[in-house]
N, C-alpha and C. Protein backbone atom coordinates (compact mmCIF):
# COMPACT_ATOMS: atom_id res chain seq x y z
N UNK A 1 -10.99 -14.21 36.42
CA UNK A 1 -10.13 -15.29 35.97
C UNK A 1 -10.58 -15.75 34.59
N UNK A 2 -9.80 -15.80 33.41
CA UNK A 2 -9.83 -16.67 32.68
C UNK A 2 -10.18 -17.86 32.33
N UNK A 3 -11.20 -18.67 31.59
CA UNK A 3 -11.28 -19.41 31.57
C UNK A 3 -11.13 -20.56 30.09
N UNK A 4 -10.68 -21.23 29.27
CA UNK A 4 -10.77 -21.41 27.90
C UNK A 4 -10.86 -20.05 27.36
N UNK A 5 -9.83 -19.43 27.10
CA UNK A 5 -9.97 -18.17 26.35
C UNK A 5 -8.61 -18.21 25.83
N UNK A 6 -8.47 -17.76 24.57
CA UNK A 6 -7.03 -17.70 24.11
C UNK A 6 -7.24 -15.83 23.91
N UNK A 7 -6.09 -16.02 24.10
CA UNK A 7 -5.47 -14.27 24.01
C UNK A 7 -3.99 -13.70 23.42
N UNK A 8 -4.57 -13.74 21.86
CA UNK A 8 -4.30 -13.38 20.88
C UNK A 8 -2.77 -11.81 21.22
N UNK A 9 -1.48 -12.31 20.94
CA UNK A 9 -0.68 -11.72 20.92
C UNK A 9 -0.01 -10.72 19.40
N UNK A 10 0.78 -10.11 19.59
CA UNK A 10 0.66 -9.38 18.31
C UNK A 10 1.08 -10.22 17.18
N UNK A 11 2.01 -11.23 17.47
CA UNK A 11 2.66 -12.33 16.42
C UNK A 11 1.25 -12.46 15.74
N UNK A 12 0.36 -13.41 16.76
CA UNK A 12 -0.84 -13.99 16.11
C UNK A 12 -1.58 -13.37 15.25
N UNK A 13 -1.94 -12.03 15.84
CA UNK A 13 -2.63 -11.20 14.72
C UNK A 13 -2.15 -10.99 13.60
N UNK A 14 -0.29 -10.71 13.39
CA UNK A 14 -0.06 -10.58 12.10
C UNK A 14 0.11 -11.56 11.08
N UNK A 15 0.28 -12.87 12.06
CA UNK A 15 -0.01 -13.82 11.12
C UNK A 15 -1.13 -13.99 10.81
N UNK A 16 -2.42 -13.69 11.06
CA UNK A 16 -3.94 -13.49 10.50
C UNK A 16 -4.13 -12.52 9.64
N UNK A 17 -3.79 -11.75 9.48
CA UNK A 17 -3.65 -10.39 8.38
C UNK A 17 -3.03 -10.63 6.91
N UNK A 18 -3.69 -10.25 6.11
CA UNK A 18 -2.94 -10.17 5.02
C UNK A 18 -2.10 -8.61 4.93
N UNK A 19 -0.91 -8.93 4.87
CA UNK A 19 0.17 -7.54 4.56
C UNK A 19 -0.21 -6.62 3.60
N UNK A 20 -0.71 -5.59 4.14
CA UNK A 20 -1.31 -4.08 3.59
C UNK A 20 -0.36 -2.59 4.42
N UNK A 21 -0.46 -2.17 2.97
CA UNK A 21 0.33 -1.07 3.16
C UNK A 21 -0.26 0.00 2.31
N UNK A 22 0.02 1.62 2.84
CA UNK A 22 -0.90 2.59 1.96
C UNK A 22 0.79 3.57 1.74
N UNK A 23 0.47 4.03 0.18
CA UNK A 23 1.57 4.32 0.04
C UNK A 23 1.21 5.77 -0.71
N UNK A 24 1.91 6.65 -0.48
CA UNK A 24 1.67 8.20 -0.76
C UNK A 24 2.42 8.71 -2.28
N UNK A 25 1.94 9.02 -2.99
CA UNK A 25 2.65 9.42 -4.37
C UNK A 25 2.75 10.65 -4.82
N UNK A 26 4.07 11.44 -4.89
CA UNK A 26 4.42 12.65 -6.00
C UNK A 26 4.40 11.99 -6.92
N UNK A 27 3.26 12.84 -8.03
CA UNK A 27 3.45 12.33 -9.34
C UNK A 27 4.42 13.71 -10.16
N UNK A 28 5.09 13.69 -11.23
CA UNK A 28 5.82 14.59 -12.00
C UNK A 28 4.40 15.48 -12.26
N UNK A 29 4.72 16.73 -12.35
CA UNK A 29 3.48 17.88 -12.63
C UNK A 29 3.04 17.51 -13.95
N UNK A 30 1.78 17.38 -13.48
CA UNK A 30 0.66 17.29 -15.09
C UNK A 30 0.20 15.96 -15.07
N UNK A 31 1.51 14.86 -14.37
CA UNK A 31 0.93 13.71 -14.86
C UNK A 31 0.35 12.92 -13.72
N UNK A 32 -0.16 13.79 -13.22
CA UNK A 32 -1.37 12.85 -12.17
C UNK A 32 -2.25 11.99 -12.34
N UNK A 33 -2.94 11.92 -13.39
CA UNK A 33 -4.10 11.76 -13.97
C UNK A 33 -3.59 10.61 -15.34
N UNK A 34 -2.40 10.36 -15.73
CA UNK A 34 -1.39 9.01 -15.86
C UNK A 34 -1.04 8.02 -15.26
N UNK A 35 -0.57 8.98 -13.83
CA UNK A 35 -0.20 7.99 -13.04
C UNK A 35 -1.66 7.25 -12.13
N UNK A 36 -2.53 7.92 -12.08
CA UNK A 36 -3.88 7.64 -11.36
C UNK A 36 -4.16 6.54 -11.89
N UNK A 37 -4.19 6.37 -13.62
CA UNK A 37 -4.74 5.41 -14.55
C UNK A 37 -3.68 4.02 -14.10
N UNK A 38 -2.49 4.16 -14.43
CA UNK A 38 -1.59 3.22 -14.12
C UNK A 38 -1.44 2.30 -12.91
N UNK A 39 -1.76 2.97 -12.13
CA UNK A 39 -1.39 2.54 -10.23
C UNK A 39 -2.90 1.27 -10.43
N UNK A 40 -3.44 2.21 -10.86
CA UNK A 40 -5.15 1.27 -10.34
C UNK A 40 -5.46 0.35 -11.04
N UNK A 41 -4.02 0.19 -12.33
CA UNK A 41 -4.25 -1.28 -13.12
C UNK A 41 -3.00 -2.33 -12.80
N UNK A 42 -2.35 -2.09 -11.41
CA UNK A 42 -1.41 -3.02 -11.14
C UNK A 42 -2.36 -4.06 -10.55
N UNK A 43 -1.46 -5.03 -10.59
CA UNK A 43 -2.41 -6.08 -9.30
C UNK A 43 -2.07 -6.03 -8.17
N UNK A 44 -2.65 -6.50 -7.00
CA UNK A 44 -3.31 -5.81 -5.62
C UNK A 44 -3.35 -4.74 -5.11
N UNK A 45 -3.51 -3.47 -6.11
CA UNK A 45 -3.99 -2.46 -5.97
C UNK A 45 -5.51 -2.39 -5.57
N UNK A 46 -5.93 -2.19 -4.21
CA UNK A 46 -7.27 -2.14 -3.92
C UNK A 46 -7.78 -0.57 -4.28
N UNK A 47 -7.24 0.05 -3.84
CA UNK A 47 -7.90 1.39 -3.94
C UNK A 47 -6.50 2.55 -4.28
N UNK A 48 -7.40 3.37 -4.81
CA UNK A 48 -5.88 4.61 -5.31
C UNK A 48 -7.15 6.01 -5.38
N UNK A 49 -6.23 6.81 -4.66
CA UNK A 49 -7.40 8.17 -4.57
C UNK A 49 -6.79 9.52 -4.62
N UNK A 50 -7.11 10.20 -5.71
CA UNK A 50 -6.71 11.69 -5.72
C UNK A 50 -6.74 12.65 -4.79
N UNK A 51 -5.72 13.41 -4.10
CA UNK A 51 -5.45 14.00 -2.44
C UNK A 51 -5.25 15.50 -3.69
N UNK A 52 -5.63 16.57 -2.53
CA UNK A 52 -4.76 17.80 -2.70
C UNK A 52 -3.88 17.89 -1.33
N UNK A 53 -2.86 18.57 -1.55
CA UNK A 53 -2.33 18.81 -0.88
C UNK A 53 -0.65 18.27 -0.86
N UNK A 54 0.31 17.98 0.00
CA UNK A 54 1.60 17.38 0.15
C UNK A 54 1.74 16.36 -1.40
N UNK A 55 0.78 15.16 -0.97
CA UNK A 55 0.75 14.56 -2.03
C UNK A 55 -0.37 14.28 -2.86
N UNK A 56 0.00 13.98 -4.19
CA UNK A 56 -0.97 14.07 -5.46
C UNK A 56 -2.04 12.02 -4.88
N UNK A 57 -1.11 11.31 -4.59
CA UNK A 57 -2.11 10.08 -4.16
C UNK A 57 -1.80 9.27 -3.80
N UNK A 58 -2.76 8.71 -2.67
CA UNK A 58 -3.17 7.77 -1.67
C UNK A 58 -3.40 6.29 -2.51
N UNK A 59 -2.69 5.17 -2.10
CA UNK A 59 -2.40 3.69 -3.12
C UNK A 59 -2.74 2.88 -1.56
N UNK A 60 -3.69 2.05 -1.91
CA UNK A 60 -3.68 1.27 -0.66
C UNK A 60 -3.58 -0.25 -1.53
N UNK A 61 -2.54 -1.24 -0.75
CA UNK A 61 -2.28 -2.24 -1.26
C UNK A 61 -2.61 -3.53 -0.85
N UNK A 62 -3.06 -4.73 -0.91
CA UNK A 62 -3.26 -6.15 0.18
C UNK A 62 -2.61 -6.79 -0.97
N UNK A 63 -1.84 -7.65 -0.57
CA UNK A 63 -1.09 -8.57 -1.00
C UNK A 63 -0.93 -10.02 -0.13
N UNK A 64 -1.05 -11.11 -0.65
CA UNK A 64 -1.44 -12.68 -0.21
C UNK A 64 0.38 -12.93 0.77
N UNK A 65 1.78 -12.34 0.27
CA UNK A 65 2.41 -12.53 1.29
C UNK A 65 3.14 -10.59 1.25
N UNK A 66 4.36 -10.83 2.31
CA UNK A 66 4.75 -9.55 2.67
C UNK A 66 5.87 -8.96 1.31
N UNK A 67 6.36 -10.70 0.69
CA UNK A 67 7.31 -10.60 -0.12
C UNK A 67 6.76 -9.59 -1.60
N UNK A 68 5.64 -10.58 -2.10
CA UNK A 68 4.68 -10.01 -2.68
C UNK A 68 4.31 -8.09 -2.36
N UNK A 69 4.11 -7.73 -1.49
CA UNK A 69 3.71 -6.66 -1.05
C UNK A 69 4.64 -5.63 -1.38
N UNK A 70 6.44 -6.05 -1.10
CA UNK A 70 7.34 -5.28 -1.07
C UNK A 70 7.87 -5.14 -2.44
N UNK A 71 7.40 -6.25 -3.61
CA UNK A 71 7.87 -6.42 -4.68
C UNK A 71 6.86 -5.47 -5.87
N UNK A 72 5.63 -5.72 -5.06
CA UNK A 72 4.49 -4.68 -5.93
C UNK A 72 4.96 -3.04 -5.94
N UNK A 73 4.98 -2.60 -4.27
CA UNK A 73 5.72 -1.00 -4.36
C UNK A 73 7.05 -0.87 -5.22
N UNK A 74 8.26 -1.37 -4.76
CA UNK A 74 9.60 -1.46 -4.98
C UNK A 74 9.86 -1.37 -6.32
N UNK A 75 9.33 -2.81 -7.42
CA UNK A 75 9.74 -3.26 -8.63
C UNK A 75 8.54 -2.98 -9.20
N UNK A 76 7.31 -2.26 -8.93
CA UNK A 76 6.12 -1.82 -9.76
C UNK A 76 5.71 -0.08 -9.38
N UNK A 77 5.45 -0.02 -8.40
CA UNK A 77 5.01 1.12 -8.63
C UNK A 77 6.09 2.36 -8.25
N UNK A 78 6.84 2.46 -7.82
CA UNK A 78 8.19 3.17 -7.65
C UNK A 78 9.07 3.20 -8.93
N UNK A 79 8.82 2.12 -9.82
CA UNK A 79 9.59 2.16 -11.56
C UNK A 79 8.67 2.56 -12.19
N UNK A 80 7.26 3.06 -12.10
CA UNK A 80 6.66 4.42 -13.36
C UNK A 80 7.35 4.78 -13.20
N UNK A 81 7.51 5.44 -14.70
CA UNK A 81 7.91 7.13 -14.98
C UNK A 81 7.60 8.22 -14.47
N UNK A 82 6.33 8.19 -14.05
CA UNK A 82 6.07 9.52 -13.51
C UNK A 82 6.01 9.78 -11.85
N UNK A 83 6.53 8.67 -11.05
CA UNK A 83 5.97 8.18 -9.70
C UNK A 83 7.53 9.83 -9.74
N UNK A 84 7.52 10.66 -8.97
CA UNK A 84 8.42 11.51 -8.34
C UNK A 84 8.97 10.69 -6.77
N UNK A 85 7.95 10.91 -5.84
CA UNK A 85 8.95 10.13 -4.70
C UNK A 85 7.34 9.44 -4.01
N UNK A 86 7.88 8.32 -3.26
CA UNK A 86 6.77 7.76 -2.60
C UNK A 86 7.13 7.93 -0.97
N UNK A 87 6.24 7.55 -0.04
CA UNK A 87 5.95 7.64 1.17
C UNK A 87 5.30 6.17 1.62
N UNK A 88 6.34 5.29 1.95
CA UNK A 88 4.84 4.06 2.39
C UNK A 88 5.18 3.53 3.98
N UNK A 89 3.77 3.52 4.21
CA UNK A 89 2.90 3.10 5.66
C UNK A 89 2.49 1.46 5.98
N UNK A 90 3.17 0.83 6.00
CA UNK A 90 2.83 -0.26 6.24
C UNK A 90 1.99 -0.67 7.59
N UNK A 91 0.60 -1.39 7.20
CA UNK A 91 0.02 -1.67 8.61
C UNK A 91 0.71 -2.90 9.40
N UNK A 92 0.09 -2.92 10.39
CA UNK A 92 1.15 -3.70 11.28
C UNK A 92 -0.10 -4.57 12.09
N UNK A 93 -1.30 -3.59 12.45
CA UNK A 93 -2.77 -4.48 13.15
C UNK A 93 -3.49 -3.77 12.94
């Protein structure tokens, strides 16, 4: 039996989270190493990492709300020039 214990539902947790999402990048051929420089000087860009394979790179994002979060991919990093197509993963918990 339970006693004084709260038990944390998924609402709760996501309202404890700051909204993070990892987002996958084709860059245009050659310009990987452009777009590498660029991504990792937006703001709340935490981490950005060079992949072989499917895609050229891994963008992991935290942003203070979700609005914020959707406005950084959407109206920042999806309008480079060189972004070809993205892939994004939004966490959820």
């Amino acid at each position: 039996m339970l006693h004084n214990s709260k038990i944390l539902n998924i609402t709760d947790l996501q309202n404890q989270l700051m909204p993070i999402a990892f987002v996958l990048l084709n860059a245009e051929l050659g310009a990987e190493s452009e777009l590498f420089n660029q991504v990792k000087s937006l703001e709340h860009v935490k981490y950005v990492y060079v992949l072989y394979g499917a895609y050229d790179l891994v963008v992991k994002i935290e942003a203070p709300d979700s609005e914020t979060l959707k406005k950084t991919i959407s109206n920042q990093i999806r309008q480079l020039k060189n972004v070809r197509s993205t892939l994004t993963m939004t966490v959820i918990e």
